[in-house]
N, C-alpha and C. Protein backbone atom coordinates (compact mmCIF):
# COMPACT_ATOMS: atom_id res chain seq x y z
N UNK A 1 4.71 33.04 59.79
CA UNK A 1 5.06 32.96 58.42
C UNK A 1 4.18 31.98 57.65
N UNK A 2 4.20 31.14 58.22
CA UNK A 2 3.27 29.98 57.78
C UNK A 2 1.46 30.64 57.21
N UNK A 3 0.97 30.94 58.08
CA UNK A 3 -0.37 31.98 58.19
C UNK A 3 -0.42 32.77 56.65
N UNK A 4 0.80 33.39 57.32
CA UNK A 4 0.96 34.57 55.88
C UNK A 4 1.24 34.04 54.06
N UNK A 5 1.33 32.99 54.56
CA UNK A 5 2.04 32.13 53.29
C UNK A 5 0.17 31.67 52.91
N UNK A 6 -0.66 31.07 53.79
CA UNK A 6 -2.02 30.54 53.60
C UNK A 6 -2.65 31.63 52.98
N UNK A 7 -2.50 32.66 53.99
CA UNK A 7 -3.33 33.52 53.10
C UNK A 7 -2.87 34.49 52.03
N UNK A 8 -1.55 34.43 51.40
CA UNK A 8 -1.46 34.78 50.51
C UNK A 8 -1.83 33.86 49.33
N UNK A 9 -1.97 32.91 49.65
CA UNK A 9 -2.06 31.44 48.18
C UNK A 9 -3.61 31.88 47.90
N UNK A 10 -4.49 32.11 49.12
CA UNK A 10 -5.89 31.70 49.12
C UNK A 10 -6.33 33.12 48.52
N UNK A 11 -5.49 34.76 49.03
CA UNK A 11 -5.65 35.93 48.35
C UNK A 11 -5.35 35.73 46.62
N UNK A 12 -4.22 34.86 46.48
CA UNK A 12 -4.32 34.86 44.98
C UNK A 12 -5.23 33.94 44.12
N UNK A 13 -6.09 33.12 44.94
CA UNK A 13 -6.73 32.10 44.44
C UNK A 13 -8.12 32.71 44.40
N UNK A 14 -8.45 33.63 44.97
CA UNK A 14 -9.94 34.74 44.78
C UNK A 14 -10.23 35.31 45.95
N UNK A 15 -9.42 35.53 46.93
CA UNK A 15 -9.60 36.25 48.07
C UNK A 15 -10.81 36.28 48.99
N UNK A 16 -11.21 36.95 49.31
CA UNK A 16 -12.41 36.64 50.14
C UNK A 16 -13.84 35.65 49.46
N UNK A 17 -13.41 35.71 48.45
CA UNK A 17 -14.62 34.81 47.43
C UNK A 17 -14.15 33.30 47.21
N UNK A 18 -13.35 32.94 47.34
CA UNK A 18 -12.72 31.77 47.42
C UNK A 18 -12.55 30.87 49.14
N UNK A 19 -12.53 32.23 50.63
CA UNK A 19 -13.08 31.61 51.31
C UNK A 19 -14.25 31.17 51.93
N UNK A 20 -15.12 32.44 50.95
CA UNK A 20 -16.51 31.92 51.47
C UNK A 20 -17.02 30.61 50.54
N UNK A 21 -16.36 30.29 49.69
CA UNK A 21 -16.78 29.21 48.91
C UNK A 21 -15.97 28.19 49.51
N UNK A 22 -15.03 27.53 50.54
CA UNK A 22 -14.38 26.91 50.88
C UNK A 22 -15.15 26.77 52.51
N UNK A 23 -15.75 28.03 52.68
CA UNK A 23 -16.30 27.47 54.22
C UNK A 23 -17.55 26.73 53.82
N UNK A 24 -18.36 27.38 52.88
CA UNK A 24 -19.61 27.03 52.42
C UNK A 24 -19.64 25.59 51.42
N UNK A 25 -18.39 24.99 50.93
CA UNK A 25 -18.36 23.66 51.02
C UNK A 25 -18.17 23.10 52.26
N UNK A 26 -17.51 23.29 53.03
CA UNK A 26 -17.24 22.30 53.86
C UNK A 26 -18.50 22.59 54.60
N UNK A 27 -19.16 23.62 55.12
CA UNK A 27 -20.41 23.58 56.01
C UNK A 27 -21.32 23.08 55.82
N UNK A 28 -21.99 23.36 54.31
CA UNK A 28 -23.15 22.79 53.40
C UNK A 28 -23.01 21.68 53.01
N UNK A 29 -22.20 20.86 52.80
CA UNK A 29 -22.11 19.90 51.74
C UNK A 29 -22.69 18.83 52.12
N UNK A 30 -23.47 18.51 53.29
CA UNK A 30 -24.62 17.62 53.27
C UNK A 30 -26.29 18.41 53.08
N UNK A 31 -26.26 19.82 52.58
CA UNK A 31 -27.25 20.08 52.35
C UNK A 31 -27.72 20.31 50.84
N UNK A 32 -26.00 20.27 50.59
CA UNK A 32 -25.99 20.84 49.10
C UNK A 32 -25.79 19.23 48.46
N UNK A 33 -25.66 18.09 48.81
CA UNK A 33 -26.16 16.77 48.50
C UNK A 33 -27.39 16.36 48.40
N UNK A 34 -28.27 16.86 49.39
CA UNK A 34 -29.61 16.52 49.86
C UNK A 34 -30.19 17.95 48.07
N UNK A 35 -29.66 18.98 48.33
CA UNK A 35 -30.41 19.81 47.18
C UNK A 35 -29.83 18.87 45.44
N UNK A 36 -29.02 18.22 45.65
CA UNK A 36 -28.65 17.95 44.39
C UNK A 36 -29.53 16.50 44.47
N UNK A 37 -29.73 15.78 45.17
CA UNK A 37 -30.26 14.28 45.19
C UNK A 37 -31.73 14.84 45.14
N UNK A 38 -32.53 15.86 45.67
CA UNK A 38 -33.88 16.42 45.33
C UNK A 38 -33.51 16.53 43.58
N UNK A 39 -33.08 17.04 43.09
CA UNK A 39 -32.90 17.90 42.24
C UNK A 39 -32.97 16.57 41.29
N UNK A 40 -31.81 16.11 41.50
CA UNK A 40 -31.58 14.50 40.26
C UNK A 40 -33.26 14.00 40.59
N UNK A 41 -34.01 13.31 41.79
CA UNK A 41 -35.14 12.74 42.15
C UNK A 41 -36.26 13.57 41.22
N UNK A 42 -35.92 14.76 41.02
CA UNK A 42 -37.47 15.69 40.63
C UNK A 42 -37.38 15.17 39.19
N UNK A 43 -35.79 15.24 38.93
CA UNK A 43 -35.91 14.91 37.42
C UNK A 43 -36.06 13.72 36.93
N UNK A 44 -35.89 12.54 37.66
CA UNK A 44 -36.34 11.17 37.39
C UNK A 44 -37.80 11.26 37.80
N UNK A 45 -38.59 11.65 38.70
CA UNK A 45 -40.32 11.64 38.41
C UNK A 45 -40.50 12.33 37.31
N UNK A 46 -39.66 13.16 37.08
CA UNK A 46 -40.21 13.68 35.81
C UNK A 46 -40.42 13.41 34.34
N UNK A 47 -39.17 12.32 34.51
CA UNK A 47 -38.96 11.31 33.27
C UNK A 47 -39.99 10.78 33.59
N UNK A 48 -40.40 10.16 34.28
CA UNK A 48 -41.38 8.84 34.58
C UNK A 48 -42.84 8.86 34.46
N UNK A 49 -42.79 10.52 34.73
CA UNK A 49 -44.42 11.04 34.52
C UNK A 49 -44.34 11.08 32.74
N UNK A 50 -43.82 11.50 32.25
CA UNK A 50 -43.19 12.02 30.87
C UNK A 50 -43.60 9.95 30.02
N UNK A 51 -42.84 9.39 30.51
CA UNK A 51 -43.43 7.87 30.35
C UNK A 51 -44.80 7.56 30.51
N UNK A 52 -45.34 7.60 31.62
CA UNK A 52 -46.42 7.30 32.02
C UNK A 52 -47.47 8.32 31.47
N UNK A 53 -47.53 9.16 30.78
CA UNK A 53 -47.85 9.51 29.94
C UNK A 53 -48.23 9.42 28.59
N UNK A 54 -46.82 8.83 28.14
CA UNK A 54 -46.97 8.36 26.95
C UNK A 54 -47.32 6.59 26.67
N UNK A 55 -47.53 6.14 28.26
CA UNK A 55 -48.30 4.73 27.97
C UNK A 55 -49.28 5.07 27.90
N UNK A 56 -49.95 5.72 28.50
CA UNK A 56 -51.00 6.48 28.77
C UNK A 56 -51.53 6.81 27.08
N UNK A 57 -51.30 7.57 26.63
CA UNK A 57 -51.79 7.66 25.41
C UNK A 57 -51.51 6.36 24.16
N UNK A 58 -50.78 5.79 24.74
CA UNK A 58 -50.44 4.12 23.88
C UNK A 58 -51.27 3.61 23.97
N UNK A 59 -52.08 2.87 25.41
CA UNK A 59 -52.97 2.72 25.92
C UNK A 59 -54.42 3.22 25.39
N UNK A 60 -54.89 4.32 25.41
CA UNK A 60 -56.12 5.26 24.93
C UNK A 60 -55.97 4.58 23.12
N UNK A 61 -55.02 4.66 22.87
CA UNK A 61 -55.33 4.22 21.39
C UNK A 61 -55.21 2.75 20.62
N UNK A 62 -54.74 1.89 22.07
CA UNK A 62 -54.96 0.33 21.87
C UNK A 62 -56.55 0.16 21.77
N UNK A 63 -57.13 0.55 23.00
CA UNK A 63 -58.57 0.65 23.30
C UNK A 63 -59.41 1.11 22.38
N UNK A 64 -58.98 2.31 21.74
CA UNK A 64 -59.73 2.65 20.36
C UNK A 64 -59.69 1.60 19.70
N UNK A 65 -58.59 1.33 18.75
CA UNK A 65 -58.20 0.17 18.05
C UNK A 65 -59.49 -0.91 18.10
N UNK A 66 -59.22 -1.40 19.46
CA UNK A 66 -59.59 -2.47 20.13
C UNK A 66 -61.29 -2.81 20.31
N UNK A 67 -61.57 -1.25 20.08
CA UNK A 67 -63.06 -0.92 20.15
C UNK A 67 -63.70 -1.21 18.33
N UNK A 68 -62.78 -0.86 17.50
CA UNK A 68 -63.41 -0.69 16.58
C UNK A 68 -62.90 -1.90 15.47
N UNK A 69 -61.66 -2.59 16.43
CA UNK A 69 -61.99 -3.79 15.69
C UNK A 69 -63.61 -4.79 16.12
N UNK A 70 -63.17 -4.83 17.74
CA UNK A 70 -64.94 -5.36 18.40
C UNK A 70 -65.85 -5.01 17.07
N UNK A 71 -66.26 -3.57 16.75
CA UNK A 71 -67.32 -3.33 16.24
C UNK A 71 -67.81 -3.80 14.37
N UNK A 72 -66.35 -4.21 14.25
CA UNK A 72 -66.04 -4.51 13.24
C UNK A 72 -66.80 -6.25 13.18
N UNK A 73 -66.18 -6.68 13.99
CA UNK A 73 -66.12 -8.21 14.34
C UNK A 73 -67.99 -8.46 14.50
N UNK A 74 -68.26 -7.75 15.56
CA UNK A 74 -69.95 -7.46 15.62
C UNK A 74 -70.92 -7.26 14.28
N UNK A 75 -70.57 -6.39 13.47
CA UNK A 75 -70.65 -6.36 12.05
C UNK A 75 -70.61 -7.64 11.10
N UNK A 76 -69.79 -8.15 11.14
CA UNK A 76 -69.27 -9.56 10.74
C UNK A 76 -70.50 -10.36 11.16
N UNK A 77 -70.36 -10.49 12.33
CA UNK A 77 -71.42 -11.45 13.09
C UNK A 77 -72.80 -11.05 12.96
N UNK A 78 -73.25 -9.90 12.86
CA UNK A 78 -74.60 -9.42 12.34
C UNK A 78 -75.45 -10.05 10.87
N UNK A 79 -74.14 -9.45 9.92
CA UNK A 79 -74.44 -10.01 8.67
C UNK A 79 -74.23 -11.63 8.61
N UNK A 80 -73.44 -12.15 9.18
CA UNK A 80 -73.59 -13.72 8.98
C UNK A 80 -75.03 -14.52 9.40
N UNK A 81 -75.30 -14.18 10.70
CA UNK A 81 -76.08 -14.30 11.84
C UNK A 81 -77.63 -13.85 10.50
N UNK A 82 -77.35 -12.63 9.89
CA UNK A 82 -78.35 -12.58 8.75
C UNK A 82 -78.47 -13.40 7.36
N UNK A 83 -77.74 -13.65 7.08
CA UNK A 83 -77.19 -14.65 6.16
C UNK A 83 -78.13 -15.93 6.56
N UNK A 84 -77.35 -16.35 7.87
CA UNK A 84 -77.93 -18.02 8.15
C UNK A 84 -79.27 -17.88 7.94
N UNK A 85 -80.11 -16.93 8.76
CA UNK A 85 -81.55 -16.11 8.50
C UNK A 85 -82.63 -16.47 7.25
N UNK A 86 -81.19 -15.90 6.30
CA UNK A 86 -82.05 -15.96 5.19
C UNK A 86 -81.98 -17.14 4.22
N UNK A 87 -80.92 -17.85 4.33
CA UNK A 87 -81.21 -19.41 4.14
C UNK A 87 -81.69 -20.26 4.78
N UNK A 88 -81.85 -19.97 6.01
CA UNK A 88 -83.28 -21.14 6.73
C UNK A 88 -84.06 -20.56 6.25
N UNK A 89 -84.70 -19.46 5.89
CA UNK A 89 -86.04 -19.10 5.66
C UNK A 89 -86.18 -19.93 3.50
N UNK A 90 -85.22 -20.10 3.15
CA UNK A 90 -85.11 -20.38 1.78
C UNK A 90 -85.55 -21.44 2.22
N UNK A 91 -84.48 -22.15 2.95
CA UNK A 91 -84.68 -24.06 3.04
C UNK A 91 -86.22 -24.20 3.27
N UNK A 92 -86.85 -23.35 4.16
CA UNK A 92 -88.18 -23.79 4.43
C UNK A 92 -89.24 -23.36 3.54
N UNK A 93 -89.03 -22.25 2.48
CA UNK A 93 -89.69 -22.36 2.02
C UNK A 93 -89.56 -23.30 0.59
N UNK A 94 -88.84 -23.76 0.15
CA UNK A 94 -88.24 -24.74 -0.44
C UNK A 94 -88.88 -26.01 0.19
N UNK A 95 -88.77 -26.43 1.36
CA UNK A 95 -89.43 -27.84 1.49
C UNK A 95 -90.87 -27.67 1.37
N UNK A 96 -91.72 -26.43 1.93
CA UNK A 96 -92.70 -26.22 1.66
C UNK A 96 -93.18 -26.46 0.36
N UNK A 97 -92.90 -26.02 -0.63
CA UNK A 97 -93.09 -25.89 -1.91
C UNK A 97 -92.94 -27.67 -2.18
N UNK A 98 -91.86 -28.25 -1.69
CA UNK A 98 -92.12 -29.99 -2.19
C UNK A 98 -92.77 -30.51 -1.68
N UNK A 99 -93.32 -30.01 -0.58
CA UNK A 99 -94.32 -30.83 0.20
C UNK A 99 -95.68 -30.52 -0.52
N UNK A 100 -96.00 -29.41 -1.19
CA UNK A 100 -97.14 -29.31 -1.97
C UNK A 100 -97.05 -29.56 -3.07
N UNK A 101 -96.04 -29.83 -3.44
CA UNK A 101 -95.93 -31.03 -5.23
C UNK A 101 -96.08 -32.29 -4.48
N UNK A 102 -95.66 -32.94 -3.87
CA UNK A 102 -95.87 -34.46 -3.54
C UNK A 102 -97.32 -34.53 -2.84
N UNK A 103 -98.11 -33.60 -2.69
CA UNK A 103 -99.15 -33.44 -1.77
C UNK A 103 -99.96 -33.48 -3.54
N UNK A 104 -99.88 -32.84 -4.63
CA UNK A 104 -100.53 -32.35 -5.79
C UNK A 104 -100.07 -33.43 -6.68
N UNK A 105 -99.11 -34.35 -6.65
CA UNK A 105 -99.08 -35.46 -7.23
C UNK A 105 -99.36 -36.52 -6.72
N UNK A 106 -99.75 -36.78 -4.99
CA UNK A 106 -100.87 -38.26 -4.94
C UNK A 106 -101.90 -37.54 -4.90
N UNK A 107 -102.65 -36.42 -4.71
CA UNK A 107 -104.00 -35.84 -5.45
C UNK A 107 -104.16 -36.27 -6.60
N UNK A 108 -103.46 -36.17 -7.64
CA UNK A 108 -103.74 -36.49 -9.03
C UNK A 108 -104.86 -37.25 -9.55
N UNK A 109 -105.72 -37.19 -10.36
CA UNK A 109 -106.21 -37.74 -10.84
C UNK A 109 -106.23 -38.72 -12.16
N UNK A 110 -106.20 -39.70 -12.24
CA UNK A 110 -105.82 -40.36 -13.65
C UNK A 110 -107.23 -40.52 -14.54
N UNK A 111 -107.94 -39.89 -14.10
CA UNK A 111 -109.06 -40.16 -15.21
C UNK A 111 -109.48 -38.70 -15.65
N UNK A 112 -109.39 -38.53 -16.88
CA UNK A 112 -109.08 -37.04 -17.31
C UNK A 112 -110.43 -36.97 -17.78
N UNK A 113 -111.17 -35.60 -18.05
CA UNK A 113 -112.16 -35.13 -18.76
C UNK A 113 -113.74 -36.01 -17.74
N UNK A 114 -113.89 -36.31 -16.78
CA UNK A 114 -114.84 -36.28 -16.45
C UNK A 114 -115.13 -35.61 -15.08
N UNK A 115 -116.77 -35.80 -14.57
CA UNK A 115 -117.21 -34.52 -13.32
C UNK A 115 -116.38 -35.24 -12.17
N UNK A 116 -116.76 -36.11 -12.31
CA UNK A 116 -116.52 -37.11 -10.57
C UNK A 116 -114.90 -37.33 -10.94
N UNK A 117 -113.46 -36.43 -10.54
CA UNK A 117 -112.51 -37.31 -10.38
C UNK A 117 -111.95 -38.17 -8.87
N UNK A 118 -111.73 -39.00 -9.48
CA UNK A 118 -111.50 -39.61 -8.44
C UNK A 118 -109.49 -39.66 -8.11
N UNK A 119 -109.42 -39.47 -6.92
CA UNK A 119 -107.42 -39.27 -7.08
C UNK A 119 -107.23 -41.44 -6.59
N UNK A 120 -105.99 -41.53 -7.36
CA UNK A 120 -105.72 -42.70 -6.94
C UNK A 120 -105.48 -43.09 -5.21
N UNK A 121 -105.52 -42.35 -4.82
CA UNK A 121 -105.44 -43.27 -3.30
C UNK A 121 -106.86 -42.72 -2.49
N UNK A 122 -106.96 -43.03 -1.07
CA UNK A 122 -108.04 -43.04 -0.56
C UNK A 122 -108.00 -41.80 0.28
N UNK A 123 -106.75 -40.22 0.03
CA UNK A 123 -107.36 -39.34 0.30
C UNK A 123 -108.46 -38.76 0.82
């Protein structure tokens, strides 16, 4: 009676489809753990690739950035670096130029209108 009572509960609960799903938990269910823990695992590398990815392209465009500030900065330093250039070349020709006025004023001569001048110092 007992028997008949089991399998009438389990006939009304889906009959032969309800015990193959009752053997096939209890048989599988360390395989069907192992397929669900693959399953969760594929989908966490998959997040992670999905991340690493997108540092990945974070990355590629720091470096751009990073490149064209450099080139920027290089720029900067070109024109300054030209700059200094062209005011040493002023300063010198600037002292040049006083060095041939102070060179053209003890030349001078103080005796005006004749052949022989003579400059005040012993030049």
């Amino acid at each position: 009676m007992m028997m008949d009572t089991v399998l009438a509960v389990i006939g009304t609960l889906g009959g032969w489809e309800a015990i193959k799903w009752i053997l096939n938990t209890f048989l599988y269910r360390k395989t069907n753990a192992r397929k669900e823990d693959a399953s969760a695992d594929a989908a966490e590398i998959q997040n992670l690739l999905s991340v690493i990815e997108k540092l990945n392209t974070q990355i590629e465009r720091y470096d751009e950035r990073l490149k064209q500030r450099d080139d920027k900065v290089d720029a900067i330093y070109r024109d300054w670096r030209n700059s200094q250039n062209e005011v040493q070349q002023w300063t010198h020709k600037y002292h040049e130029l006083e060095l041939k006025s102070k060179e053209a004023e003890i030349r001078r001569c103080d005796v005006r209108g004749c052949k022989d001048r003579i400059p005040p110092s012993d030049y």
